[in-house]
Protein backbone atom coordinates (compact mmCIF):
# COMPACT_ATOMS: atom_id res chain seq x y z
CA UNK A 1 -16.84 31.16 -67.99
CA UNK A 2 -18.10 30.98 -64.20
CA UNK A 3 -21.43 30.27 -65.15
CA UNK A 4 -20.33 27.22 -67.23
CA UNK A 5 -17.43 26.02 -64.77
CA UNK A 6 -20.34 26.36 -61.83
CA UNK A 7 -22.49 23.86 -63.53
CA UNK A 8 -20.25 21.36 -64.49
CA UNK A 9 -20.12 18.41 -62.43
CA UNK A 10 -18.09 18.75 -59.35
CA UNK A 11 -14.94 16.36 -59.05
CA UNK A 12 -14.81 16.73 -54.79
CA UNK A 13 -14.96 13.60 -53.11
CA UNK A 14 -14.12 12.49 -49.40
CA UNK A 15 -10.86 11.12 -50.79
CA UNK A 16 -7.65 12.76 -49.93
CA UNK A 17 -4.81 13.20 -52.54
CA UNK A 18 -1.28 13.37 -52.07
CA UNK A 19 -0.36 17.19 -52.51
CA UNK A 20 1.93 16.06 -55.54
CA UNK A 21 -0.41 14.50 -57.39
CA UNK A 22 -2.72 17.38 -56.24
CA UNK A 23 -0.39 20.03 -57.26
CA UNK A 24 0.27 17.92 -60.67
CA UNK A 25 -3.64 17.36 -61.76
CA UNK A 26 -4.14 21.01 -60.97
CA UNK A 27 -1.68 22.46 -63.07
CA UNK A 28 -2.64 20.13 -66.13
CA UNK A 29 -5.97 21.33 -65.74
CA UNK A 30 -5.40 24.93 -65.27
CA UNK A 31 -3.30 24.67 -68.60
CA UNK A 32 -5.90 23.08 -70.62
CA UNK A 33 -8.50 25.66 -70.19
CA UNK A 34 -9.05 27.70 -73.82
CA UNK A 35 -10.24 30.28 -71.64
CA UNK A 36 -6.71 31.16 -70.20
CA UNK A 37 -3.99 32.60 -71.31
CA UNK A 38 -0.63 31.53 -70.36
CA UNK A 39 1.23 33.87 -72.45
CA UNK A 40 -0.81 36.95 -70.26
CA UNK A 41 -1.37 35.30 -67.27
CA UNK A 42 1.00 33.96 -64.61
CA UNK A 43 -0.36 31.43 -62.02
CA UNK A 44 1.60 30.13 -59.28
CA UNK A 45 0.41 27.27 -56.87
CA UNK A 46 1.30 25.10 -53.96
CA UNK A 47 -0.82 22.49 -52.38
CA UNK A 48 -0.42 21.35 -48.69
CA UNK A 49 -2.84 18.71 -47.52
CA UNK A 50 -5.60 20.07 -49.44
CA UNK A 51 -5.35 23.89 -48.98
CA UNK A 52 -4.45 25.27 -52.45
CA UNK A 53 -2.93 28.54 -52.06
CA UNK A 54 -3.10 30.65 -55.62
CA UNK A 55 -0.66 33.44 -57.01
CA UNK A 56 0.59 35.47 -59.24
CA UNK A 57 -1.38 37.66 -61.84
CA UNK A 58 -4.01 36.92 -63.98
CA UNK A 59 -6.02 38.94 -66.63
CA UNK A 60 -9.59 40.01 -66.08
CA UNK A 61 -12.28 39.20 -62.80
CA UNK A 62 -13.89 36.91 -65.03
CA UNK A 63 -10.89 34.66 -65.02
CA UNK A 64 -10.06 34.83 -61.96
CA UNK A 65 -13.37 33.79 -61.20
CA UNK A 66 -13.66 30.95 -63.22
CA UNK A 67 -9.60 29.48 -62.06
CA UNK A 68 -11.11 29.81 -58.70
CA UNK A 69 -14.16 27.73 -59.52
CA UNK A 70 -11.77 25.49 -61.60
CA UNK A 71 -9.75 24.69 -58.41
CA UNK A 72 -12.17 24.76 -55.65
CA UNK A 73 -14.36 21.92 -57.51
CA UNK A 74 -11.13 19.84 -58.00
CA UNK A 75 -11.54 16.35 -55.84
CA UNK A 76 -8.55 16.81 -52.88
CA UNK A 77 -8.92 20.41 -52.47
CA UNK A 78 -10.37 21.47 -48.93
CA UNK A 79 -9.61 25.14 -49.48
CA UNK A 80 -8.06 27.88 -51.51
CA UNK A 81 -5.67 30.51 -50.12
CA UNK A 82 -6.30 32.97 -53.17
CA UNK A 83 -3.37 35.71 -53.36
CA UNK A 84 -4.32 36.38 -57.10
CA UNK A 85 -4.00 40.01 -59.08
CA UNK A 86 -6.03 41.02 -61.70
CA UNK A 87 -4.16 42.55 -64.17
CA UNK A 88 -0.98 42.43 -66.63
CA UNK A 89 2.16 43.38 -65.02
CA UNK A 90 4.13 46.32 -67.63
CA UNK A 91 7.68 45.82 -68.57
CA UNK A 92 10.02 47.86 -66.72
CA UNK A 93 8.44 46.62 -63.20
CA UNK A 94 5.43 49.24 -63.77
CA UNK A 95 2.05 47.53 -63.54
CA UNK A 96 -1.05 47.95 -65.73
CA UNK A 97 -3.69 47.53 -62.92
């Protein structure tokens, strides 16, 4: 997953983006990735002029990895704030991690 995300093409340019349409092109992408799963993972993000900051859970390093990758090569985004958790929250408020 990181190895394949790493060698893609890398959208950053010198333009800036409005953090909606930031926030926006970032979620569709995060969504479309086979990779991911939304029923196991849960990502929140907000955008302020450019600084993406990341939360909420996620299920294995190697995704977590790869979102990272995913967001930090996405053109508008002049850092990530990454507040991520690697595991699966349990029912009941227990966690699996």
């Amino acid at each position: 997953l990181v190895r394949a995300l790493s060698l893609s093409q890398p959208t950053k340019g010198t333009s800036k983006v409005d953090n909606a349409a930031l926030h926006k092109l970032l979620q569709q992408r995060i969504r479309s990735q086979p990779w991911l799963s939304t029923e196991q993972s849960h990502i929140n993000l907000t955008v302020s002029d450019g600084v993406v900051e990341l939360w909420g859970y996620i299920e294995t390093e190697d995704q977590h990895s790869a979102l990272r990758v995913l967001v930090e090569k996405t053109e508008g985004v002049s850092r990530v704030d990454d507040k991520m958790m690697v595991g699966i929250p349990a029912r009941g408020g227990q966690r699996l991690w």
